[in-house]
N, C-alpha and C. Protein backbone atom coordinates (compact mmCIF):
# COMPACT_ATOMS: atom_id res chain seq x y z
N UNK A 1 0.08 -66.62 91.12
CA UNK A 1 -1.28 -66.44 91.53
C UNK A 1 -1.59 -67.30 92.74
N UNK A 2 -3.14 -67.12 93.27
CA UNK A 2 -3.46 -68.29 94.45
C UNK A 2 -3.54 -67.36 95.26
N UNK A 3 -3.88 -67.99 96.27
CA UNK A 3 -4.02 -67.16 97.91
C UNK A 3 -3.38 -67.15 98.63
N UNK A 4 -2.52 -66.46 99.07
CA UNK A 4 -2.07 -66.44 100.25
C UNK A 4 -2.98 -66.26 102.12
N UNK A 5 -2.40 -66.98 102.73
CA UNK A 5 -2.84 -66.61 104.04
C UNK A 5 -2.11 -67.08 105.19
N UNK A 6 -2.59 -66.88 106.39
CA UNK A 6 -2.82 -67.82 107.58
C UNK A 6 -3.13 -68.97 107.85
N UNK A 7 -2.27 -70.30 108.08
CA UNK A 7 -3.02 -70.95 108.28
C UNK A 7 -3.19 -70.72 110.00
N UNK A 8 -4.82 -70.69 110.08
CA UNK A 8 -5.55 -70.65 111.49
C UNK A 8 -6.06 -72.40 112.32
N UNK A 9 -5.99 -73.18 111.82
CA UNK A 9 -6.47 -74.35 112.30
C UNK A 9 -6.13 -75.41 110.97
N UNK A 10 -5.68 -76.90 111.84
CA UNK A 10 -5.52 -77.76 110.49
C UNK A 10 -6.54 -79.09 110.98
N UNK A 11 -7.16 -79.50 109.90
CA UNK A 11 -8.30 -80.67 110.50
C UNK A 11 -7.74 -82.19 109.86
N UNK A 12 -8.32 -83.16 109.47
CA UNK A 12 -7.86 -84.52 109.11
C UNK A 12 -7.67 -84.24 107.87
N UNK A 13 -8.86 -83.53 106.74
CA UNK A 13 -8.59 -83.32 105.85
C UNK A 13 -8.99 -81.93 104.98
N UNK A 14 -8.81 -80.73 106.08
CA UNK A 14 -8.95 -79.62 105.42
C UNK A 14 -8.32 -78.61 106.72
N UNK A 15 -7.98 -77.77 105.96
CA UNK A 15 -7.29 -76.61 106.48
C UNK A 15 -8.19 -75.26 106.83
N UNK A 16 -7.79 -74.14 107.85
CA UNK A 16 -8.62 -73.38 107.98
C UNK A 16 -7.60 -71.87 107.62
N UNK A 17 -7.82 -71.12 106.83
CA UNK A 17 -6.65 -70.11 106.19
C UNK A 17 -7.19 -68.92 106.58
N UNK A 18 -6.27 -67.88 107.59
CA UNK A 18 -6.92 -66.87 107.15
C UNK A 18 -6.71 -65.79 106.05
N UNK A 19 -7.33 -65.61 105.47
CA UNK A 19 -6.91 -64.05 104.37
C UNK A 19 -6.96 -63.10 104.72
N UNK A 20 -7.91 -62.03 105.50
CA UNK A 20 -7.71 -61.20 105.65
C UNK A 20 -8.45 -61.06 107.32
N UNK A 21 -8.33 -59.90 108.09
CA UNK A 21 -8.72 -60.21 109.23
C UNK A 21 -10.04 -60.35 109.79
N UNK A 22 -10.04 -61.50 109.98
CA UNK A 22 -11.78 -61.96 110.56
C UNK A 22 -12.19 -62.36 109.04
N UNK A 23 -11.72 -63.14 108.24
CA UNK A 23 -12.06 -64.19 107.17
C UNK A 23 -11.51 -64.99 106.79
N UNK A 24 -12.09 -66.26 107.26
CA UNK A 24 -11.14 -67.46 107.23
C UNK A 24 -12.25 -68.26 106.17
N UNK A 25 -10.91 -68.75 105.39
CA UNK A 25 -11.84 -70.23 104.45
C UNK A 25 -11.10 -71.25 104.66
N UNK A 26 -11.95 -72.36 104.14
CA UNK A 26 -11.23 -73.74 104.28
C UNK A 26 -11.01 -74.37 103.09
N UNK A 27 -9.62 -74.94 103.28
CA UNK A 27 -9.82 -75.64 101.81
C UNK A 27 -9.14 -76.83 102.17
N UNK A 28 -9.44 -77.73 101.33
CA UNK A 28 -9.04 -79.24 101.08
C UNK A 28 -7.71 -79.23 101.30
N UNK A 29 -7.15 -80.35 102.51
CA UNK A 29 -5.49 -80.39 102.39
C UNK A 29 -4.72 -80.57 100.89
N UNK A 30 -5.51 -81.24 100.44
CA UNK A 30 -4.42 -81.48 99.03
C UNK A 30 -4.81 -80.25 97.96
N UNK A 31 -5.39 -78.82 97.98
CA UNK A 31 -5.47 -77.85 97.77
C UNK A 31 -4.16 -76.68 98.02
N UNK A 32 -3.84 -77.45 98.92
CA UNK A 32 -2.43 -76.44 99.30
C UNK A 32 -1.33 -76.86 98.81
N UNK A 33 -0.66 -75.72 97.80
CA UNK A 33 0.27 -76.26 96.89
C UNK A 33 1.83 -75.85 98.16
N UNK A 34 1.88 -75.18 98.58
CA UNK A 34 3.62 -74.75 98.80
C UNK A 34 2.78 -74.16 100.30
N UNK A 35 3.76 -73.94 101.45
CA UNK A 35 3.51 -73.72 102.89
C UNK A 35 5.03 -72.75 102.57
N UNK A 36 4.87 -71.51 103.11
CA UNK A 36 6.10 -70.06 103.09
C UNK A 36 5.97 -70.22 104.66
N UNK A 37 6.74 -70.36 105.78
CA UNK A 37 7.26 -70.20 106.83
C UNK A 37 7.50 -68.90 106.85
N UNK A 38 7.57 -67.61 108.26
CA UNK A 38 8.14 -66.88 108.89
C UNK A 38 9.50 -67.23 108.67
N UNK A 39 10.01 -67.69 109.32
CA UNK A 39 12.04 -68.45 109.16
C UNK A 39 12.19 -68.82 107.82
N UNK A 40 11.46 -68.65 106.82
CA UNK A 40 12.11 -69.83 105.47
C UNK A 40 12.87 -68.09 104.99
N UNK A 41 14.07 -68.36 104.33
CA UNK A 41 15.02 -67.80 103.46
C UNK A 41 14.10 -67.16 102.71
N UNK A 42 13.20 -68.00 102.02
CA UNK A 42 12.75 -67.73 100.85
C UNK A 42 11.05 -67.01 100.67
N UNK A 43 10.68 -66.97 102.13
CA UNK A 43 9.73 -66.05 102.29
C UNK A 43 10.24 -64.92 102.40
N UNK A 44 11.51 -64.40 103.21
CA UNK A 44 12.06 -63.30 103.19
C UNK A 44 12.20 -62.36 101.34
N UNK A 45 12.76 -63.78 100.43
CA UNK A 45 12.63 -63.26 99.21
C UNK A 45 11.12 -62.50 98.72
N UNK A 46 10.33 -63.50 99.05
CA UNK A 46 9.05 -63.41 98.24
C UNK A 46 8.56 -61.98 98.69
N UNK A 47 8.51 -61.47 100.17
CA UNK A 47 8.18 -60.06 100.42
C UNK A 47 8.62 -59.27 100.13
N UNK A 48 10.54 -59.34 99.47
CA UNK A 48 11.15 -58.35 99.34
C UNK A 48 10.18 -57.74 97.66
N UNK A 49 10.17 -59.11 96.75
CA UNK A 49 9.71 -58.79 95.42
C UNK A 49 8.34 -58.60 95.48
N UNK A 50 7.29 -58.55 96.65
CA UNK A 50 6.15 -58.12 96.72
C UNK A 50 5.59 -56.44 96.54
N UNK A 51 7.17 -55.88 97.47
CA UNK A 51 6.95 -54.64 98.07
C UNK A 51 7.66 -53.57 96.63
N UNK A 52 8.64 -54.11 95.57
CA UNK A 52 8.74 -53.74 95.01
C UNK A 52 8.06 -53.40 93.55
C-alpha cells in the first residue's frame, strides 16, 4: 500500500510528490518510507508485477 509518486521538489523538512498530473502533496521527510529510482533493478521488478 502507500503512494506512489514524483518526487517534484525537496525542502529542509518536507517533500513535494507528484501523484497524478497537476497534483502535488507534501509530506513530511520522515513520511517517506523507500525512494524506487528509474535505474534501480528493482523498480524494473515492481512495474513488471504491477502490469500483471
Amino acid at each position: 500500500g502507500g503512494i506512489y509518486g514524483t518526487v517534484s521538489e525537496v525542502k529542509d523538512k518536507s517533500v513535494m510528490v507528484e501523484i497524478a498530473p497537476k497534483t502535488v502533496v507534501e509530506f513530511t521527510r520522515m513520511s517517506i518510507h523507500n525512494v524506487i529510482r528509474d535505474d534501480d533493478d528493482s523498480s524494473k521488478d515492481s512495474k513488471d508485477k504491477q502490469q500483471s
